[in-house]
N, C-alpha and C. Protein backbone atom coordinates (compact mmCIF):
# COMPACT_ATOMS: atom_id res chain seq x y z
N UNK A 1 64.39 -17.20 -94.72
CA UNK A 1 64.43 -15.76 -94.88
C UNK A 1 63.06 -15.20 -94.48
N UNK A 2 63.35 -14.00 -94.06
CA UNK A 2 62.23 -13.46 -93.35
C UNK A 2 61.02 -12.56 -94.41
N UNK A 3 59.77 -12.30 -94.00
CA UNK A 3 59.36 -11.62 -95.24
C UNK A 3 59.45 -10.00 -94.20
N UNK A 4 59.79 -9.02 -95.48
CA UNK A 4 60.31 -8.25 -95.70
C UNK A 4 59.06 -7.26 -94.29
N UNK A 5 57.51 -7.84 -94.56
CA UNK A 5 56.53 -6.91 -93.66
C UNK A 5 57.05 -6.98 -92.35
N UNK A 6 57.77 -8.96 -91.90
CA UNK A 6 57.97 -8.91 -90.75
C UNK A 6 59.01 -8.35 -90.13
N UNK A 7 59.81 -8.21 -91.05
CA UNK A 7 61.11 -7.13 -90.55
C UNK A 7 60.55 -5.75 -90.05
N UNK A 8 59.59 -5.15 -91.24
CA UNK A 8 59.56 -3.66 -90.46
C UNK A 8 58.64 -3.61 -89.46
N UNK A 9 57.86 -4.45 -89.21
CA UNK A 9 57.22 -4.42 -87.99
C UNK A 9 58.15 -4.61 -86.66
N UNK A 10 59.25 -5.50 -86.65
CA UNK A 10 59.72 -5.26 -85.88
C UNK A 10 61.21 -4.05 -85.63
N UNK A 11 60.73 -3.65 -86.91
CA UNK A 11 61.48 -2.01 -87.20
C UNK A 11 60.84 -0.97 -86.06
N UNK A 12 59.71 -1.05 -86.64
CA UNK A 12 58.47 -0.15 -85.80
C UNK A 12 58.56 -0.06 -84.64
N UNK A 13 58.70 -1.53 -83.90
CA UNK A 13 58.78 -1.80 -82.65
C UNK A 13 59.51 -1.17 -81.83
N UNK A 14 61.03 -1.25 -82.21
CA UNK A 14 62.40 -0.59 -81.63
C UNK A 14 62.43 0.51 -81.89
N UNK A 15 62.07 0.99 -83.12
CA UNK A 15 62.12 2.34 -83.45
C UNK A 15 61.15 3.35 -83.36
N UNK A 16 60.91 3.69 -82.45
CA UNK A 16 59.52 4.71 -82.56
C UNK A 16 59.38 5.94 -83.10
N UNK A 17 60.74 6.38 -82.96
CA UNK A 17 60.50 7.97 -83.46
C UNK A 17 61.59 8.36 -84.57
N UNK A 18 61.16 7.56 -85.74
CA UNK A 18 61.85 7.89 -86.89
C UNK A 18 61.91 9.44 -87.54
N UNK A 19 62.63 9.87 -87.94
CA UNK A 19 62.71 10.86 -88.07
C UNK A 19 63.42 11.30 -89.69
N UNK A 20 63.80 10.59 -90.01
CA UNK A 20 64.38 10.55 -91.71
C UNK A 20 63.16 10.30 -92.15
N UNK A 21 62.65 10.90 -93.47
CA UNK A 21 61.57 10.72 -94.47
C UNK A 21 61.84 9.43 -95.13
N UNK A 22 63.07 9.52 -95.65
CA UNK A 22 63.42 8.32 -96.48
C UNK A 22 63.42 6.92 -96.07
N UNK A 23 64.21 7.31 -94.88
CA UNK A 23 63.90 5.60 -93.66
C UNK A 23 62.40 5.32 -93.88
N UNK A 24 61.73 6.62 -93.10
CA UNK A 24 60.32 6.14 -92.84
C UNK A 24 59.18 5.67 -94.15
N UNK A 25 59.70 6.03 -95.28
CA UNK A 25 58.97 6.08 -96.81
C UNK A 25 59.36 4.16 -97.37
N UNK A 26 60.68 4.07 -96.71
CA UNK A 26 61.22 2.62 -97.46
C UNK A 26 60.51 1.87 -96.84
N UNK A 27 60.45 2.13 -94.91
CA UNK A 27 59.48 1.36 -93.83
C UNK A 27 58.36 0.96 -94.31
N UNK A 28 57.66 1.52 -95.00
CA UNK A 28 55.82 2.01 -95.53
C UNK A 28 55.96 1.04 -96.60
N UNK A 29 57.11 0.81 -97.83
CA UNK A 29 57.10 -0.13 -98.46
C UNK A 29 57.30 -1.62 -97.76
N UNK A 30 58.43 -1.98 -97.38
CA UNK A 30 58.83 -3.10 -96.99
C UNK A 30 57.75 -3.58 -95.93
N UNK A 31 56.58 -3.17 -95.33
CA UNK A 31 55.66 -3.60 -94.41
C UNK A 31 54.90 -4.07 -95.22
N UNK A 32 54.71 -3.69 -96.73
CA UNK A 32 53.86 -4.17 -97.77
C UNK A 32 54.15 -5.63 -98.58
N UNK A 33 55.77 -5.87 -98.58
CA UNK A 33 56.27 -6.38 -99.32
C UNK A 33 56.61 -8.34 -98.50
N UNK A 34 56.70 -8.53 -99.48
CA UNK A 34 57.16 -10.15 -98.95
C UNK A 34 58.77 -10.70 -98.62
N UNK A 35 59.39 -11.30 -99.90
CA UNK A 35 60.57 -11.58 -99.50
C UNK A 35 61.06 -11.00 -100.68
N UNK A 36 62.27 -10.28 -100.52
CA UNK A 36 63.66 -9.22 -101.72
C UNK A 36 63.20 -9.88 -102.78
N UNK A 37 63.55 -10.81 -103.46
CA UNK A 37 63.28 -10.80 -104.74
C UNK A 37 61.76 -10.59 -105.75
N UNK A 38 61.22 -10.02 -105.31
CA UNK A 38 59.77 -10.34 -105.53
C UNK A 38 59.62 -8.71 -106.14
N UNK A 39 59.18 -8.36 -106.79
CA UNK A 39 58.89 -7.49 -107.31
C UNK A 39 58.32 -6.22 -106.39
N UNK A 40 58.51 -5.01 -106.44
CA UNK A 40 57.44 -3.69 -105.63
C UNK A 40 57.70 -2.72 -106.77
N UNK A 41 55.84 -2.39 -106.78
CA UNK A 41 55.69 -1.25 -107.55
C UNK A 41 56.81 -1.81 -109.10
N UNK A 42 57.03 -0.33 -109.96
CA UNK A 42 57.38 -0.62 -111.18
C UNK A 42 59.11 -0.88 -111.05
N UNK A 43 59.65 -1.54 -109.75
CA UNK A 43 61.35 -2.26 -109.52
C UNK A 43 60.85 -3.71 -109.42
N UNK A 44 61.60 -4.29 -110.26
CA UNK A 44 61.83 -5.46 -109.92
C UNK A 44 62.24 -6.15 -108.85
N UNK A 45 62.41 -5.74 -108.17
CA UNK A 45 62.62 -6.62 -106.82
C UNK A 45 63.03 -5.57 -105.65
N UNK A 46 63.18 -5.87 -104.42
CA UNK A 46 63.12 -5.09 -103.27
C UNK A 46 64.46 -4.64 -102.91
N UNK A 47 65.18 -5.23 -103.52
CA UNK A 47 66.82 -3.91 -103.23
C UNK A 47 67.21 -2.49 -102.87
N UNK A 48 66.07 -2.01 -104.06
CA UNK A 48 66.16 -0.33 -103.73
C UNK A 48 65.68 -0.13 -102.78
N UNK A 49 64.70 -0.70 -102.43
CA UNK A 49 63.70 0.26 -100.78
C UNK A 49 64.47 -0.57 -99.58
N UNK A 50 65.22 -1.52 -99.45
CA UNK A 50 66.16 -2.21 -98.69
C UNK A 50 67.35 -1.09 -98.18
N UNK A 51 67.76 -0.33 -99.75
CA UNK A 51 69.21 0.38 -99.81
C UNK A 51 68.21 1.41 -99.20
N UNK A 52 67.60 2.01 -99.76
CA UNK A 52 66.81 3.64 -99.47
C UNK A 52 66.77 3.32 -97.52
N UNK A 53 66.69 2.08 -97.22
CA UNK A 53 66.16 2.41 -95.87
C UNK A 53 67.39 1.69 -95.37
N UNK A 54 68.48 1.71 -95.44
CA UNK A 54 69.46 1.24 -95.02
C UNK A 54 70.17 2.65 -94.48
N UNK A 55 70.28 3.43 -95.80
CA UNK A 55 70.99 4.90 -96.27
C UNK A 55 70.35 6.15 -95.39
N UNK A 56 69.18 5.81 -94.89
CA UNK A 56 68.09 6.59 -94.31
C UNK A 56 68.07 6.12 -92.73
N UNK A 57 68.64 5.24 -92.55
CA UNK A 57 68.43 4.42 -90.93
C UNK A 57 69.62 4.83 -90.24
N UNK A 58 70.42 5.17 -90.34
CA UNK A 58 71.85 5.73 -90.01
C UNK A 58 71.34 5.89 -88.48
N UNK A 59 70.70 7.18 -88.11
CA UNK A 59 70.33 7.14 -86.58
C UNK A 59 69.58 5.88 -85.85
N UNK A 60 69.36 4.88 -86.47
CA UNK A 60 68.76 3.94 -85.56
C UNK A 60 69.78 3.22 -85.01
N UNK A 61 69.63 2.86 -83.60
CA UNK A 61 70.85 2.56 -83.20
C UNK A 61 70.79 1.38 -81.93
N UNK A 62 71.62 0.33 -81.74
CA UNK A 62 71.68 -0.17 -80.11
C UNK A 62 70.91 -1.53 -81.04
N UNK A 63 71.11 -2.26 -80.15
CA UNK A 63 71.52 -4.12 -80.50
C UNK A 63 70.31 -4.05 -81.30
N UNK A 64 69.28 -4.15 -81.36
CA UNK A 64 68.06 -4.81 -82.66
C UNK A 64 68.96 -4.49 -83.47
N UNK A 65 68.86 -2.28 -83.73
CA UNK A 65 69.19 -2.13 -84.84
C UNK A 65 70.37 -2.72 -85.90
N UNK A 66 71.29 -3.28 -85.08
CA UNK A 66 72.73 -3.79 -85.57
C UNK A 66 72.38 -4.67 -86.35
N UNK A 67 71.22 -6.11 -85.32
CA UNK A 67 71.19 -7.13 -85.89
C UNK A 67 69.98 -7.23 -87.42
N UNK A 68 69.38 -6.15 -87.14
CA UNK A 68 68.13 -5.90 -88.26
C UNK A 68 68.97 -5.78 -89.21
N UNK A 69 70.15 -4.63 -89.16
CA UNK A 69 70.55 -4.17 -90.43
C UNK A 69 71.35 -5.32 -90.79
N UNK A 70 72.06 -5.92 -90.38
CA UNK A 70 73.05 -7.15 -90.74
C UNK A 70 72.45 -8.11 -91.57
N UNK A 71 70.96 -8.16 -91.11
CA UNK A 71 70.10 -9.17 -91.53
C UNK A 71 69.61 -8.45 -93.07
N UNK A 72 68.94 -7.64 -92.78
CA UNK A 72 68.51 -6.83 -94.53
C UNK A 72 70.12 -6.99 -95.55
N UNK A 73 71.47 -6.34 -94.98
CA UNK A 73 72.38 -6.51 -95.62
C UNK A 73 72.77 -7.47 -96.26
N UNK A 74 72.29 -8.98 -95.61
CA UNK A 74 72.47 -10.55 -95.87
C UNK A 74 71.36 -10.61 -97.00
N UNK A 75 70.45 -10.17 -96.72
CA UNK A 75 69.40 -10.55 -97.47
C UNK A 75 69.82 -10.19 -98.91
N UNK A 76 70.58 -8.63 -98.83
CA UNK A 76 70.64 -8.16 -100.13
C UNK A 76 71.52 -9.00 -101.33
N UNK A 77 72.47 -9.86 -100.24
CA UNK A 77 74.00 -10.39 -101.14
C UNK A 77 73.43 -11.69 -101.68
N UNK A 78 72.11 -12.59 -101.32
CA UNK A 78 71.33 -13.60 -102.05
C UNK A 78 71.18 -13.02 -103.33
């Protein structure tokens, strides 16, 4: 499993011009964070900023984005 910074870096990559607050606010966490279960800030583990930027990513679109989100989605059902 991947840690959570290296995902949004290659979020960043594909995505340049985010435009949802919420996408871009969960991005800012998960670049911080390691792997989902691990605690951020006062949540126990990385689910919520996973969902927040799942719910918020809607416009990202075209093959990364498919396989990124498939991958965070997998991550969540561990």
């Amino acid at each position: 499993m991947r840690k959570l910074s290296d995902v949004a870096a290659e979020i960043r990559k594909d995505w340049r011009a985010i435009r949802n607050g919420a996408a871009a606010s969960a991005l800012d966490a998960m670049a911080t964070m390691g792997v989902v279960p691990e605690p951020y800030g006062l949540d126990p583990n990385g689910y919520g900023v996973i969902g927040q930027f799942l719910t918020g990513a809607k416009g990202w679109r075209g093959p990364t984005a498919r396989r990124v989100k498939a991958e965070l989605r997998a991550m969540c059902k561990r």
